[in-house]
C-alpha atoms as a PDB file:
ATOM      1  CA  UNK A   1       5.792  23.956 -14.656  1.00  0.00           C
ATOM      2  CA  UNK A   2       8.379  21.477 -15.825  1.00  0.00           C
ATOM      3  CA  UNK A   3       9.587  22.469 -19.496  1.00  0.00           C
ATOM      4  CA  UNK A   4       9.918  19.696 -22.047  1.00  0.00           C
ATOM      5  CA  UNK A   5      13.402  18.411 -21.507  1.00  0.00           C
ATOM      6  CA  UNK A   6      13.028  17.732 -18.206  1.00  0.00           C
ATOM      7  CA  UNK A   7       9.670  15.655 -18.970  1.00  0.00           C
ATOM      8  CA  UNK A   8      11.531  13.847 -21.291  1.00  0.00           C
ATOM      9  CA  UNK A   9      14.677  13.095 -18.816  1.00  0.00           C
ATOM     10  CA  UNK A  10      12.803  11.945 -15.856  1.00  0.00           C
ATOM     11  CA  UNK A  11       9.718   9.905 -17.414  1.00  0.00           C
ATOM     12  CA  UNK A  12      12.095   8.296 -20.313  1.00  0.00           C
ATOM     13  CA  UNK A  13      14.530   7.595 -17.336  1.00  0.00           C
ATOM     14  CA  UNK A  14      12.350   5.833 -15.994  1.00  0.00           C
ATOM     15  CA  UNK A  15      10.946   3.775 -18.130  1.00  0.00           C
ATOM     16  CA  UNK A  16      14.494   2.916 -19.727  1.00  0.00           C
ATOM     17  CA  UNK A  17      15.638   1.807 -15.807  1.00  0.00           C
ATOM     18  CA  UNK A  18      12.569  -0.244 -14.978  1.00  0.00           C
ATOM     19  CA  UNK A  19      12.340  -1.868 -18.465  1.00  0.00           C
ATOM     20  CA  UNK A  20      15.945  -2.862 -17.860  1.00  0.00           C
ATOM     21  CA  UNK A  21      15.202  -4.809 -14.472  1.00  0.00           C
ATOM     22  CA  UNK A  22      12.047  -6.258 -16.913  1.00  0.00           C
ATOM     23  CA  UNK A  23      14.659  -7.437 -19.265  1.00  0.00           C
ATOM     24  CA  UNK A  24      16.637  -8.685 -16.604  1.00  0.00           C
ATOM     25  CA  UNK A  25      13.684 -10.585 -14.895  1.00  0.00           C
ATOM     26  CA  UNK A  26      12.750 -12.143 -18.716  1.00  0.00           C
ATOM     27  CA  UNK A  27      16.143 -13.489 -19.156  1.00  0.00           C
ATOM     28  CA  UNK A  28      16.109 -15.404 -16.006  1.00  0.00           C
ATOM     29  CA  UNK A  29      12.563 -16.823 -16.636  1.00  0.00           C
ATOM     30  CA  UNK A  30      10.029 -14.131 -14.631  1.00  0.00           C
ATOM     31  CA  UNK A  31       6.360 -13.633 -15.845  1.00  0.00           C
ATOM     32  CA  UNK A  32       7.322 -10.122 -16.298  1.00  0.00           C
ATOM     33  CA  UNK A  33       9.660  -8.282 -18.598  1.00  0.00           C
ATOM     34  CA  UNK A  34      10.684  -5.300 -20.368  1.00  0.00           C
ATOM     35  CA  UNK A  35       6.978  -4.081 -21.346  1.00  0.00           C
ATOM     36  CA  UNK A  36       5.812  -4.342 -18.257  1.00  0.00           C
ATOM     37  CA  UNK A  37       7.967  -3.021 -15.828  1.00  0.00           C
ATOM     38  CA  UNK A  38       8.850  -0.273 -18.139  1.00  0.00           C
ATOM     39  CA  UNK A  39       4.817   0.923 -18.380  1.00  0.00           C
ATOM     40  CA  UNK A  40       4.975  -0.170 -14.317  1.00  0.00           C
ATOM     41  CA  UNK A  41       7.816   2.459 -13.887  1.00  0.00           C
ATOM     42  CA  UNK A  42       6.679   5.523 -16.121  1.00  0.00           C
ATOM     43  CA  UNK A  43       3.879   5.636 -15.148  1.00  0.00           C
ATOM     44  CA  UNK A  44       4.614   5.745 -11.578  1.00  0.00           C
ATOM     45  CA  UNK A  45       6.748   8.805 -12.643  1.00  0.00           C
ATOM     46  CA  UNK A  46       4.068   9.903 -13.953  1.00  0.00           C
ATOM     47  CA  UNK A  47       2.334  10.228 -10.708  1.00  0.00           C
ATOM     48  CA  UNK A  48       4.897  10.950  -8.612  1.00  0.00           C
ATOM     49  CA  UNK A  49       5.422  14.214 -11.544  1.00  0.00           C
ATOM     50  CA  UNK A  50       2.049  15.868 -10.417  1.00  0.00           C
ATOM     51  CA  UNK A  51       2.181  14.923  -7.000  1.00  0.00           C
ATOM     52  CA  UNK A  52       5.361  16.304  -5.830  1.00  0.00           C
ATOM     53  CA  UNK A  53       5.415  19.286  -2.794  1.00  0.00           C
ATOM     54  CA  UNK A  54       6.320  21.849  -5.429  1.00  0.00           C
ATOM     55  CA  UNK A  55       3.174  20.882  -7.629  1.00  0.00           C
ATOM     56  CA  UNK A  56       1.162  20.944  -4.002  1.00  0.00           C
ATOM     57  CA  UNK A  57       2.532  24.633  -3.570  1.00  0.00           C
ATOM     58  CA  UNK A  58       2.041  25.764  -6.998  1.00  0.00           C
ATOM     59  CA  UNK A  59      -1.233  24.934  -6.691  1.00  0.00           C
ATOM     60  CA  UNK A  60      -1.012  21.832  -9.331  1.00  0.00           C
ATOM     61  CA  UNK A  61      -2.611  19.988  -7.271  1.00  0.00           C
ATOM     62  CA  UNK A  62      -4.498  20.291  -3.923  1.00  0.00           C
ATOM     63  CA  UNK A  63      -4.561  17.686  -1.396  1.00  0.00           C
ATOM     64  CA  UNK A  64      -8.182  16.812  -2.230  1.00  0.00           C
ATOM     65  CA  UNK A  65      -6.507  15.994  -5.464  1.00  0.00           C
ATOM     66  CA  UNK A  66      -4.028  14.145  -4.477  1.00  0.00           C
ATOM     67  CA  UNK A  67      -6.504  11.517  -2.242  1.00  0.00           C
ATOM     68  CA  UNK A  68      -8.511  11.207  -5.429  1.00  0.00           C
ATOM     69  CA  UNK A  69      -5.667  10.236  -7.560  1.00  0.00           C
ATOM     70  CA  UNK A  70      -4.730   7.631  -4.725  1.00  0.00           C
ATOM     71  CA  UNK A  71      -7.961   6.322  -4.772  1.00  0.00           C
ATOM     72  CA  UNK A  72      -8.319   5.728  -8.385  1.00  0.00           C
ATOM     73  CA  UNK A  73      -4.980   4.356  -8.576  1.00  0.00           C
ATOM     74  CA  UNK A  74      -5.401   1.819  -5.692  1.00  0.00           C
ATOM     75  CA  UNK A  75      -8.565   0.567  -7.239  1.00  0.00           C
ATOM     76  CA  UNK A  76      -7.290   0.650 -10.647  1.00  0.00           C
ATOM     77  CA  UNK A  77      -5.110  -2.034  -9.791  1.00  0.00           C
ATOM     78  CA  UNK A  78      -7.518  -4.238  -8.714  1.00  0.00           C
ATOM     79  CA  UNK A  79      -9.086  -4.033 -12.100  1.00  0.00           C
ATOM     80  CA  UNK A  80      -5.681  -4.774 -13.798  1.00  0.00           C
ATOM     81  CA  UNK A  81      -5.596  -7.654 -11.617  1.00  0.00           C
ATOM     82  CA  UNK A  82      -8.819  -8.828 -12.942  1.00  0.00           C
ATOM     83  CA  UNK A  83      -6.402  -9.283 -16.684  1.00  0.00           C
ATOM     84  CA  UNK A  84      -3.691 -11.582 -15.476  1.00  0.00           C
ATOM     85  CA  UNK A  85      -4.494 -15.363 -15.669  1.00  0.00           C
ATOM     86  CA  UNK A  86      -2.578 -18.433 -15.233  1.00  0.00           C
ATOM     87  CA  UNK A  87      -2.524 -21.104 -18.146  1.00  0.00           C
ATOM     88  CA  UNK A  88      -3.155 -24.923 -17.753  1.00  0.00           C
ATOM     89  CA  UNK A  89       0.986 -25.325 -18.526  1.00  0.00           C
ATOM     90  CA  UNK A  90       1.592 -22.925 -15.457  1.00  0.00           C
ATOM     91  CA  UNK A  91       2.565 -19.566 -17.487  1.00  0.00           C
ATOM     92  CA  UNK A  92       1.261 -16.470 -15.842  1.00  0.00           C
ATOM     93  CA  UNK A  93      -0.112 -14.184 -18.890  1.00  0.00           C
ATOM     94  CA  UNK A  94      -1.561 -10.698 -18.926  1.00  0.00           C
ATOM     95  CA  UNK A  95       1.227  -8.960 -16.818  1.00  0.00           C
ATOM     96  CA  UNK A  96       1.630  -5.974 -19.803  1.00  0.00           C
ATOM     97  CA  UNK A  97      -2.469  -6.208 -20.086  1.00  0.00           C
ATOM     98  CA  UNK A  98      -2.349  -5.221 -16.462  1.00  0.00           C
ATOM     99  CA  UNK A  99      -0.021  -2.839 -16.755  1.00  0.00           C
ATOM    100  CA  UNK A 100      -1.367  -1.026 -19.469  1.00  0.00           C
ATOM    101  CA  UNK A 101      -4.789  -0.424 -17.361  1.00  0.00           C
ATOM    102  CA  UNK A 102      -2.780   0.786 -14.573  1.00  0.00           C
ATOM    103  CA  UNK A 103      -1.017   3.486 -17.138  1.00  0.00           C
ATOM    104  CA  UNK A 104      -4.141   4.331 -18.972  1.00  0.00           C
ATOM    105  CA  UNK A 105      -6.058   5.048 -15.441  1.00  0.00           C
ATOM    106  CA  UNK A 106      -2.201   7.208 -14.629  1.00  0.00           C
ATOM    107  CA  UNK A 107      -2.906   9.002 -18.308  1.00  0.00           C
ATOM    108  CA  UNK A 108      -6.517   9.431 -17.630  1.00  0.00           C
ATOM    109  CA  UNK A 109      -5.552  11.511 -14.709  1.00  0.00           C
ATOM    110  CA  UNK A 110      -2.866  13.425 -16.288  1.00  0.00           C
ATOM    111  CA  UNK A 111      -5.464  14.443 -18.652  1.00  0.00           C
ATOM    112  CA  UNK A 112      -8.130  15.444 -16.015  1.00  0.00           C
ATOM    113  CA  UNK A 113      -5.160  17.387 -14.087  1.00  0.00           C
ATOM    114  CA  UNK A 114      -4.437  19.493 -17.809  1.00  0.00           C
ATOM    115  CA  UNK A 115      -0.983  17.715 -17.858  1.00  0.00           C
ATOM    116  CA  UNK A 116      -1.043  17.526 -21.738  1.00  0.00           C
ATOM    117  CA  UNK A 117       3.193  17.417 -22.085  1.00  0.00           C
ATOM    118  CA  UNK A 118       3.086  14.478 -19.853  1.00  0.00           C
ATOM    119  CA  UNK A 119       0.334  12.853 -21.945  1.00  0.00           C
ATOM    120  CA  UNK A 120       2.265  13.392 -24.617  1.00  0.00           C
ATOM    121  CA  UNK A 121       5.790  12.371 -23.408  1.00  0.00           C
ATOM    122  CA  UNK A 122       4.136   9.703 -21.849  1.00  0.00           C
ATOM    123  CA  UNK A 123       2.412   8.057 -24.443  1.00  0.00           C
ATOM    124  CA  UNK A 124       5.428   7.980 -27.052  1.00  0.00           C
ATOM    125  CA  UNK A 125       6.970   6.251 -24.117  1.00  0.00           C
ATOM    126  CA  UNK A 126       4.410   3.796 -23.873  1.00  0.00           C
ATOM    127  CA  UNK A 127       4.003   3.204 -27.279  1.00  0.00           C
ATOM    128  CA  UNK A 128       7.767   2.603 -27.985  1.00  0.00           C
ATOM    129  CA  UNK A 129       7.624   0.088 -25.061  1.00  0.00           C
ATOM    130  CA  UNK A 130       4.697  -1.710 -26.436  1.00  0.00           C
ATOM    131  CA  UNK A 131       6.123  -1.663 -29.927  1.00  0.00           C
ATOM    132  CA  UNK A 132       9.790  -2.595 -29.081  1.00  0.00           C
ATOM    133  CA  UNK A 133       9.783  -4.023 -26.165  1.00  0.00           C
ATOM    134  CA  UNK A 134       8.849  -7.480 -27.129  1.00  0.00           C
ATOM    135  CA  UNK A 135      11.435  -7.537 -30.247  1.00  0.00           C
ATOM    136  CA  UNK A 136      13.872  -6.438 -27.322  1.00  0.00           C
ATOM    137  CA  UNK A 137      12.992  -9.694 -24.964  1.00  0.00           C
ATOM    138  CA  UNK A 138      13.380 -11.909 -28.653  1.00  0.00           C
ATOM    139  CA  UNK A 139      16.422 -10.378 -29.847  1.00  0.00           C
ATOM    140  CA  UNK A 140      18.272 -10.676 -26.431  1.00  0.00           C
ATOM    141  CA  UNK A 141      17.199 -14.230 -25.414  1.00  0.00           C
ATOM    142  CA  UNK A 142      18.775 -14.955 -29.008  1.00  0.00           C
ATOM    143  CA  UNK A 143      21.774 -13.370 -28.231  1.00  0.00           C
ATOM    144  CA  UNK A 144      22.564 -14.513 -24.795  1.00  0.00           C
ATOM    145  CA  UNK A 145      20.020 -16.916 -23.898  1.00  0.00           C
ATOM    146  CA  UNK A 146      18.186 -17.409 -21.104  1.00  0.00           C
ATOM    147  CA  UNK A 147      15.726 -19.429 -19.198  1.00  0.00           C
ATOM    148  CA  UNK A 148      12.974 -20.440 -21.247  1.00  0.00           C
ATOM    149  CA  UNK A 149      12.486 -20.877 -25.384  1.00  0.00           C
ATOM    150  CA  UNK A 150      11.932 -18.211 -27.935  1.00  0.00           C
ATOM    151  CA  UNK A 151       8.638 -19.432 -28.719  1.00  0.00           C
ATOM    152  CA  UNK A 152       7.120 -19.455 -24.591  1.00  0.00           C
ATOM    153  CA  UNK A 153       8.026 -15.531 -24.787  1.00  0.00           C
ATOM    154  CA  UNK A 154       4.864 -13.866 -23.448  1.00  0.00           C
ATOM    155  CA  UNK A 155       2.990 -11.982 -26.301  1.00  0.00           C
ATOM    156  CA  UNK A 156       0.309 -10.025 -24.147  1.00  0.00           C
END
């Protein structure tokens, strides 16, 4: 069982990592950005956390498990899918929606696996993101631009 630092190391690793490649796609005009990604990337952690050979051999989590998890994962995302529309003006909206379901289906499982410091760990993580993470986008489009005005910022 991983002990509490190391939950916090890897999943807030990588959220900080793939919400930086979110900011970097907002700054240069992408439908996606720092809330996004950042969900995208913790809570494939998140995943990856229970499914690893060690959790297989520990007896975390058996391979009937694991095919389940894929399963609801794969059609998870065609649910999140369902969230993301494009506008008349061409702006592609939802991304973080769609995100968001893919987490909350990666939580969902955590929780039916007994994972509760993962839950945990994972959800301050996602609510930081969701909190912060637009503020973040504003605050450094003010400071050194990029493509596309303050005000077309997408708020999903």
């Amino acid at each position: 069982m991983l002990d509490w630092s190391d939950i916090v190391l890897r999943l807030g690793v990588a959220t900080v990592a793939s919400a930086a490649i979110g900011l970097n796609r907002d700054l240069h005009g992408k439908p996606i950005g720092v809330r996004t990604l950042g969900i995208v990337g913790l809570a494939t952690s998140l995943v990856v956390l229970t499914s690893n050979p060690i959790a297989l051999e520990a007896g975390l989590m058996s391979d009937a498990t694991s095919r389940v998890v894929q399963g609801i994962l794969t059609g998870i995302g065609f649910l999140g899918a369902g969230v993301i529309i494009h506008s008349e003006r061409g702006k592609v909206r939802g991304l973080t929606s769609a995100a968001c379901v893919w987490l909350t289906a990666c939580i969902g499982v955590m929780c039916g696996l007994g994972h509760w410091r993962l839950v945990v760990v994972a959800m301050g993580l996602t609510l930081a993101l969701l909190v912060f993470g637009g503020v973040l986008e504003r605050t450094m489009h003010r400071l050194i631009g990029g493509k596309g005005a303050d005000d077309d910022l997408p708020r999903d």
